[in-house]
Each structure stands twice: as structure tokens, then as C-alpha cells.
N, C-alpha and C. Protein backbone atom coordinates (compact mmCIF):
# COMPACT_ATOMS: atom_id res chain seq x y z
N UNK A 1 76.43 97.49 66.35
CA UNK A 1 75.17 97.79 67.00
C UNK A 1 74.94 99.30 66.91
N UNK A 2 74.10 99.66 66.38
CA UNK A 2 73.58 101.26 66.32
C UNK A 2 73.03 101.56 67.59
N UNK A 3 73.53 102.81 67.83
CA UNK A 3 73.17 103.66 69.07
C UNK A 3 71.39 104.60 68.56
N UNK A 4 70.96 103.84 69.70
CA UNK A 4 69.31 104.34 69.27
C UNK A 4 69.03 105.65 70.56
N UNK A 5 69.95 106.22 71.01
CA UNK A 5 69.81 107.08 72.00
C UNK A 5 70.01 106.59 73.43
N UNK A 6 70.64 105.24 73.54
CA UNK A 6 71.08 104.65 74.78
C UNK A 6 72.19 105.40 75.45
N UNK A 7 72.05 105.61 76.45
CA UNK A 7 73.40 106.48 77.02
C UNK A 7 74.50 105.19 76.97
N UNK A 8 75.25 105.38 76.72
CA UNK A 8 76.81 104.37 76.49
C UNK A 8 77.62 104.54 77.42
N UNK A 9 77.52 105.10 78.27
CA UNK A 9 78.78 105.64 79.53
C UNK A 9 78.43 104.52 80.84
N UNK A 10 79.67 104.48 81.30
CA UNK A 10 79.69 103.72 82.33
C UNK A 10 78.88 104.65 83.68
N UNK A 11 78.05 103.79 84.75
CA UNK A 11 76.96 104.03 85.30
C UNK A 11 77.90 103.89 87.44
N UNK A 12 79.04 102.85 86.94
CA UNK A 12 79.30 102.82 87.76
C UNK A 12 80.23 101.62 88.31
N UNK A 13 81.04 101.16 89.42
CA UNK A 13 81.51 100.02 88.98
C UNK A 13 80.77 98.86 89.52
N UNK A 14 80.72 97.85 89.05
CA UNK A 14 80.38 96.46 89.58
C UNK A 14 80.81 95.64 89.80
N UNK A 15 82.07 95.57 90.21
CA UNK A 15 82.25 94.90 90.97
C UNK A 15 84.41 94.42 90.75
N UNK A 16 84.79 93.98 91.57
CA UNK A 16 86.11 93.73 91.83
C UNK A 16 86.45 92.58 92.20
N UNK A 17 87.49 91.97 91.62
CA UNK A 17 87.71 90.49 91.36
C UNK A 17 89.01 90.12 91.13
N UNK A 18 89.50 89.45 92.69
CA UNK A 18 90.75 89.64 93.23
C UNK A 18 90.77 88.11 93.10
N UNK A 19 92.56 87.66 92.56
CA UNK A 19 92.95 86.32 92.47
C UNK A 19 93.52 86.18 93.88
N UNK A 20 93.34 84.37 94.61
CA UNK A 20 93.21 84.29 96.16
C UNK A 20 94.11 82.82 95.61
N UNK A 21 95.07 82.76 96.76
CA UNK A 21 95.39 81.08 96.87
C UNK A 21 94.64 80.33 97.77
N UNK A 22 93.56 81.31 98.32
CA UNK A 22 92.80 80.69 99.37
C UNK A 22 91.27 81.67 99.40
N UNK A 23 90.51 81.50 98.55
CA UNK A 23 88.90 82.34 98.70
C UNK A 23 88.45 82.11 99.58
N UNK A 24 88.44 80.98 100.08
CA UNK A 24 87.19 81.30 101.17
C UNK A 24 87.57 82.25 102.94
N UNK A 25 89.41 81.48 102.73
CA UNK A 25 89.76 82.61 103.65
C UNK A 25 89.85 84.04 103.54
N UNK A 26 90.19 84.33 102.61
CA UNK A 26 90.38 85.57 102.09
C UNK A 26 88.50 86.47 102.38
N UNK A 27 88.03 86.00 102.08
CA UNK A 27 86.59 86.40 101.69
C UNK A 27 86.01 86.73 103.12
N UNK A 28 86.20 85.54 103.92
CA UNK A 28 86.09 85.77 105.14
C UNK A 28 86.59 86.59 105.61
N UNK A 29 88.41 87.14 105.71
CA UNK A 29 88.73 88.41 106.25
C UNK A 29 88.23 89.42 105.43
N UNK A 30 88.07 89.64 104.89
CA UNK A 30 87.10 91.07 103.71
C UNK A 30 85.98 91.03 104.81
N UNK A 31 84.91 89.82 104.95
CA UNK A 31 83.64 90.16 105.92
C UNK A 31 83.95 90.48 107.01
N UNK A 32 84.84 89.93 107.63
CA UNK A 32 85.34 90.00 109.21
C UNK A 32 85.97 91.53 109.73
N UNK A 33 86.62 91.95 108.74
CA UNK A 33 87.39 93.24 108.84
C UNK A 33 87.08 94.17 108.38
N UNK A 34 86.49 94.60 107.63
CA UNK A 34 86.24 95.76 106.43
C UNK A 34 84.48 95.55 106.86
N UNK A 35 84.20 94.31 106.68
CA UNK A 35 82.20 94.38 106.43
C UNK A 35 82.19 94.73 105.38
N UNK A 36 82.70 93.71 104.44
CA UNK A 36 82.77 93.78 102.84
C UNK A 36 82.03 92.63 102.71
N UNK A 37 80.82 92.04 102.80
CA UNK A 37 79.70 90.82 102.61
C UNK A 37 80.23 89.84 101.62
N UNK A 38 80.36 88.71 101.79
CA UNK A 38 80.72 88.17 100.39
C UNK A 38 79.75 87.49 99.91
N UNK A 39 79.40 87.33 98.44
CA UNK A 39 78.79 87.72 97.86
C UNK A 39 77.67 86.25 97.79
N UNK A 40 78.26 84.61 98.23
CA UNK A 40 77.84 83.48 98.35
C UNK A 40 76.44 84.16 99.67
N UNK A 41 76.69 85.03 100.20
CA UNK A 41 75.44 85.53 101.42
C UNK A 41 74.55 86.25 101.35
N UNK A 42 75.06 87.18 100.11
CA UNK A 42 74.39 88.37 100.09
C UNK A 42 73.95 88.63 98.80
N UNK A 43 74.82 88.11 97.94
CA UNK A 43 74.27 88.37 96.47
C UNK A 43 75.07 89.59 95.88
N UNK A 44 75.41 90.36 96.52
CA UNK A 44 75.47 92.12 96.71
C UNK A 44 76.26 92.30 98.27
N UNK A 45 77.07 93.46 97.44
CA UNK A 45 77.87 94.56 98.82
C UNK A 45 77.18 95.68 97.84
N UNK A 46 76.36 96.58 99.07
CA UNK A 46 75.51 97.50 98.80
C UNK A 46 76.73 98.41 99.07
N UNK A 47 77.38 99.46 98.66
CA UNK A 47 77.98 100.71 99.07
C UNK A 47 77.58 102.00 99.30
N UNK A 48 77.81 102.83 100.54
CA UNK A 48 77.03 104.14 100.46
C UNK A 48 77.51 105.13 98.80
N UNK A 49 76.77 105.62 98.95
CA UNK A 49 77.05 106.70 98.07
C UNK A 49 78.10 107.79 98.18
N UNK A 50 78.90 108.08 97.24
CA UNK A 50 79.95 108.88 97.41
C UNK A 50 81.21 108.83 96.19
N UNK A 51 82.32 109.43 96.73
CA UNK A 51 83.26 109.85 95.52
C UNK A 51 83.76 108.30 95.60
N UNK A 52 84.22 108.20 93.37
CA UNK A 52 85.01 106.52 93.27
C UNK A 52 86.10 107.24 92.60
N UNK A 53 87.64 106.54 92.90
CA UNK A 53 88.50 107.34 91.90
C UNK A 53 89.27 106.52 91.09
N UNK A 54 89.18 106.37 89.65
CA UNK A 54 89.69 105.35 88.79
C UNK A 54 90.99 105.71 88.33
N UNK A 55 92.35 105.84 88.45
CA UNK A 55 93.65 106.04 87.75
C UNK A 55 94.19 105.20 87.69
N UNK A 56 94.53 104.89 86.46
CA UNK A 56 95.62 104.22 85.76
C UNK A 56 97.11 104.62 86.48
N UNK A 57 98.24 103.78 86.91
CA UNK A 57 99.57 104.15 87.71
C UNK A 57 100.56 103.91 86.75
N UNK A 58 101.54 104.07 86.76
CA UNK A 58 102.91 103.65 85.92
C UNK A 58 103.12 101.98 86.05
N UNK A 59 103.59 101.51 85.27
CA UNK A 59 103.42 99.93 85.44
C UNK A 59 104.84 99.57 86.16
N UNK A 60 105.81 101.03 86.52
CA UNK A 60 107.20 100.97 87.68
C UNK A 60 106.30 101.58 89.02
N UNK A 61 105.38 101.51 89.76
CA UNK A 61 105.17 102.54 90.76
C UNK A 61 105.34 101.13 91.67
N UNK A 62 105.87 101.79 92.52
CA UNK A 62 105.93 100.79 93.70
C UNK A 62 104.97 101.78 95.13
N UNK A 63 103.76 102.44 94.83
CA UNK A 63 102.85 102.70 95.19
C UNK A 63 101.78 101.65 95.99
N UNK A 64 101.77 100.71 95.11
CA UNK A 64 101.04 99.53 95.38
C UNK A 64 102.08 98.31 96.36
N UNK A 65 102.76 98.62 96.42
CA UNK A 65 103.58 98.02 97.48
C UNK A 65 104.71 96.30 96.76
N UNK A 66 103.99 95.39 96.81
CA UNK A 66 104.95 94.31 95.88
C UNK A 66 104.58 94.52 94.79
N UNK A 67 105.66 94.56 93.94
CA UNK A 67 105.97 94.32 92.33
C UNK A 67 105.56 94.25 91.68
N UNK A 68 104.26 92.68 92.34
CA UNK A 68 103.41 92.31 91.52
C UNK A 68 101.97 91.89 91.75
N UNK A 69 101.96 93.21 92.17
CA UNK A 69 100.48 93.58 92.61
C UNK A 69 99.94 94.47 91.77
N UNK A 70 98.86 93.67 90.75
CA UNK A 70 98.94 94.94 89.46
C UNK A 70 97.34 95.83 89.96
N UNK A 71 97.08 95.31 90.91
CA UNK A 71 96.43 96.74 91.42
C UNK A 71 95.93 96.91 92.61
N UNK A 72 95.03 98.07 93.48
CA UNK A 72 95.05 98.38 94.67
C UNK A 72 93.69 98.37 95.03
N UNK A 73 93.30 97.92 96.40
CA UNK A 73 91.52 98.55 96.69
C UNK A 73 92.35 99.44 97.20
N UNK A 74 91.00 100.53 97.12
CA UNK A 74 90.97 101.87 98.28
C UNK A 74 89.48 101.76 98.47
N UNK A 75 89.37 101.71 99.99
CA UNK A 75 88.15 101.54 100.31
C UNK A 75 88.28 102.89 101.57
N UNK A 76 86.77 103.57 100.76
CA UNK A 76 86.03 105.15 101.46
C UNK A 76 85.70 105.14 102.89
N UNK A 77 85.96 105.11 103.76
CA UNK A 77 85.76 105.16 105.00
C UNK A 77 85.58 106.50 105.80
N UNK A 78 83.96 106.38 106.65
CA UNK A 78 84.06 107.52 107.42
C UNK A 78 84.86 108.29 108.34
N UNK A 79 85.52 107.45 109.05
CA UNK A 79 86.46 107.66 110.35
C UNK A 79 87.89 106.89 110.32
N UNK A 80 88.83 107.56 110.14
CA UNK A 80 90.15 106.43 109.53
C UNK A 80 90.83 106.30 110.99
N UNK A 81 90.43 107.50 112.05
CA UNK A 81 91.40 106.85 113.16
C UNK A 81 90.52 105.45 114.04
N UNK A 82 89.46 105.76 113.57
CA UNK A 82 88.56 104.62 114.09
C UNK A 82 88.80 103.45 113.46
N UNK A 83 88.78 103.32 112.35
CA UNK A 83 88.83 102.13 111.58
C UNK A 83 90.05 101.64 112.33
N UNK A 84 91.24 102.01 111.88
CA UNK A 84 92.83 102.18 112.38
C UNK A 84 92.98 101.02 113.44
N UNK A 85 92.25 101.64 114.10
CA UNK A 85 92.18 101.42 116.36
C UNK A 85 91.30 100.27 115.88
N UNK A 86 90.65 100.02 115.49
CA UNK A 86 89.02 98.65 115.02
C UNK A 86 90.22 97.46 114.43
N UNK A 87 90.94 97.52 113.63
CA UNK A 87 92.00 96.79 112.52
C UNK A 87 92.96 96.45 113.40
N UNK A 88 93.57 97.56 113.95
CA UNK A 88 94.69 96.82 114.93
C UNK A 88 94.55 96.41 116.29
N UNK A 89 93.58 96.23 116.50
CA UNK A 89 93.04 95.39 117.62
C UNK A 89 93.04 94.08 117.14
N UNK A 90 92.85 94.05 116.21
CA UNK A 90 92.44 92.48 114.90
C UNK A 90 93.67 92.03 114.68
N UNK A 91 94.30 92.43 114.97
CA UNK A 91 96.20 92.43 114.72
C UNK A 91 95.99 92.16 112.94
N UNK A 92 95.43 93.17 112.67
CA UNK A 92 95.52 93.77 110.78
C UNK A 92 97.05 94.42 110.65
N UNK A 93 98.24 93.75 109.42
CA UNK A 93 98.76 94.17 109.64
C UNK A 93 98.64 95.72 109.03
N UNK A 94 98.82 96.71 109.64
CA UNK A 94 98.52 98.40 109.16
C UNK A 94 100.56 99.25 108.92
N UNK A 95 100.48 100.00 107.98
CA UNK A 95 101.42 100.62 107.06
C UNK A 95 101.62 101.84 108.48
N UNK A 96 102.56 102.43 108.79
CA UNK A 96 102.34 103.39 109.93
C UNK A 96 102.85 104.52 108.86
N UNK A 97 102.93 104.46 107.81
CA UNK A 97 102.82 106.03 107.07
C UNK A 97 101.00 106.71 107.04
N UNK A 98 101.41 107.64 107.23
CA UNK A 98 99.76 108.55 106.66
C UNK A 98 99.79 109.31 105.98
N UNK A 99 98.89 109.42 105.47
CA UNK A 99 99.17 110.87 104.19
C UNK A 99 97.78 111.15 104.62
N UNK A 100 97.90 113.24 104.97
CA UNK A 100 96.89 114.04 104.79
C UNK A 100 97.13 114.97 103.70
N UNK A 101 95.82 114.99 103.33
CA UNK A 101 96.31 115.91 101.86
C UNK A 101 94.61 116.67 101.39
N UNK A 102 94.76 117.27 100.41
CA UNK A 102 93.72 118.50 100.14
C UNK A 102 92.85 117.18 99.64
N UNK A 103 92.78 116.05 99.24
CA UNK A 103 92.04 115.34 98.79
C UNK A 103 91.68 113.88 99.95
N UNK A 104 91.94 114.30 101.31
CA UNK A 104 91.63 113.94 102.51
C UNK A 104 92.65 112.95 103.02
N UNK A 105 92.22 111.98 104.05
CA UNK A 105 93.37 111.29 104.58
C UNK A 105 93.65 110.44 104.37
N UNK A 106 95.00 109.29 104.20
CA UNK A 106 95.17 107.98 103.63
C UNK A 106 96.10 107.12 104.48
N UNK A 107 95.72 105.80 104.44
CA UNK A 107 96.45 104.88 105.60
C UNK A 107 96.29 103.78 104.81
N UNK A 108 97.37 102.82 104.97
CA UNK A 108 97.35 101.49 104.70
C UNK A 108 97.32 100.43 105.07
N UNK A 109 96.74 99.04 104.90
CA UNK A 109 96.54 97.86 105.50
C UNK A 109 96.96 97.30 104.20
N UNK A 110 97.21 95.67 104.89
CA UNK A 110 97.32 94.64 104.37
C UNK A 110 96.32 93.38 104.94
N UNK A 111 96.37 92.78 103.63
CA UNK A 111 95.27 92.02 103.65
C UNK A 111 96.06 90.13 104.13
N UNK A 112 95.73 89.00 104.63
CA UNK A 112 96.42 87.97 104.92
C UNK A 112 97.00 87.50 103.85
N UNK A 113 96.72 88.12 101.92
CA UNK A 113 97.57 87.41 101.21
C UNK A 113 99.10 88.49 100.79
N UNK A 114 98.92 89.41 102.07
CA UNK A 114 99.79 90.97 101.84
C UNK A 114 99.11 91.54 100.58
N UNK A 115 97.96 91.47 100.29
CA UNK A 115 98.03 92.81 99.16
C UNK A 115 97.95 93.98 99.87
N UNK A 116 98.31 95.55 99.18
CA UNK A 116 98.35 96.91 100.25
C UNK A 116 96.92 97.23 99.66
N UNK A 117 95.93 97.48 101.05
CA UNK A 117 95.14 98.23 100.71
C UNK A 117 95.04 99.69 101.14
N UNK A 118 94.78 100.81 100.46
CA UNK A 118 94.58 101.89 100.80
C UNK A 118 93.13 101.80 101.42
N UNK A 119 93.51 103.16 102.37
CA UNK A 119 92.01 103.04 103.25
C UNK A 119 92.17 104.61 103.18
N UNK A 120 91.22 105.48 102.88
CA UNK A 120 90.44 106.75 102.50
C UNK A 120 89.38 107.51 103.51
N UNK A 121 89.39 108.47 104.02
CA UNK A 121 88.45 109.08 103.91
C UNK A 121 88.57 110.00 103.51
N UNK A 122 87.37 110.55 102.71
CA UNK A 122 87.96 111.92 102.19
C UNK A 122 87.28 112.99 103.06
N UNK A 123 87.96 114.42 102.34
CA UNK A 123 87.69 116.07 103.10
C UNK A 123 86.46 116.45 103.28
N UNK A 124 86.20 116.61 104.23
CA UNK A 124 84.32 116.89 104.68
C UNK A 124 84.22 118.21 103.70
N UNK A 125 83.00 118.09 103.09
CA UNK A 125 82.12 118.71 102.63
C UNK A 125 82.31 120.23 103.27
């Protein structure tokens, strides 16, 4: 296909697509916990605008927590001690490491099938 002056670069992502032994539960805690819409309701999870960060990890990092979890959400959040206190009220199970760092703050949850999710906010402006 010849390039007629179409920009070719990726615009952005669309979307993430996680294997479940159970979707509809799963989907449900994403709406219930996070207010991640699923998608049979909405069509669309609208996201604010802001920083996305794509890296490739070592295929040994035990970063991502089990073995064989070949990859991670990190989901951008305004307020992480809020979220935190919101999640474990929910009895979410939550990682009690934190990391603050020049590229803002990081905490972890797990999701009911244990995947680790990172939870983000980043350094104010």
C-alpha cells in the first residue's frame, strides 16, 4: 500500500484485552472498583487525557508479580491515598509496598483472578 501522505503513527491505544476464567465476573470488578465501564454498556471507557507509558520488560522480571503474567495494567489515577482507602474498604486485595519516585507515586492491587495491577499517579505539573 503506498503512503499518499497519511500519517502512519500510532494515535493512541484502543484498547486492552485481558484472558478471564470468568468475564463477566471479572468485568464486573473492573466496573465496581476502578469505574472501568465494560464495554457490553457503554460501547467505550472514555479516559481523561494525560501521560500513557508503553515498555517492553525482560521476559525474567518478576515486576509483574506471577511468572505468568505476561503483562501489567497501570491505571493513572488522581489521588492514590484515596483510591487506596476507596479499594480497601472493598477488601481489594492491595501490595503494602509504595514507590515514590521523580516520575510520581506507585501502589499495587490485585485483581480477583490475582493479576498485579499497578496504580499511578503521576508528579503534579
Amino acid at each position: 500500500m503506498a503512503n499518499d501522505g497519511a500519517k502512519l503513527n500510532v494515535s493512541g491505544i484502543g484498547g486492552v484485552f485481558v484472558r478471564s476464567t470468568n468475564q463477566e465476573a471479572l468485568a464486573l470488578w473492573y466496573e465496581e472498583k476502578l469505574e472501568v465501564s465494560q464495554v457490553s454498556k457503554t460501547g467505550v471507557w472514555a479516559q481523561e487525557a494525560g501521560p500513557t507509558v508503553f515498555s517492553p520488560f525482560p521476559a525474567d522480571t518478576d515486576y509483574f508479580g506471577r511468572s505468568d503474567q505476561q503483562f501489567m495494567l497501570n491505571f493513572r489515577v488522581d489521588d492514590l491515598d484515596g483510591m487506596l482507602e476507596k479499594l480497601g474498604e472493598s477488601d481489594v486485595k492491595i501490595d503494602s509496598k509504595r514507590e515514590d519516585s521523580e516520575y510520581g507515586r506507585f501502589a499495587w492491587i490485585y485483581d480477583p483472578e490475582d493479576n498485579k495491577i499497578e496504580v499511578w499517579e503521576p508528579p503534579q505539573a
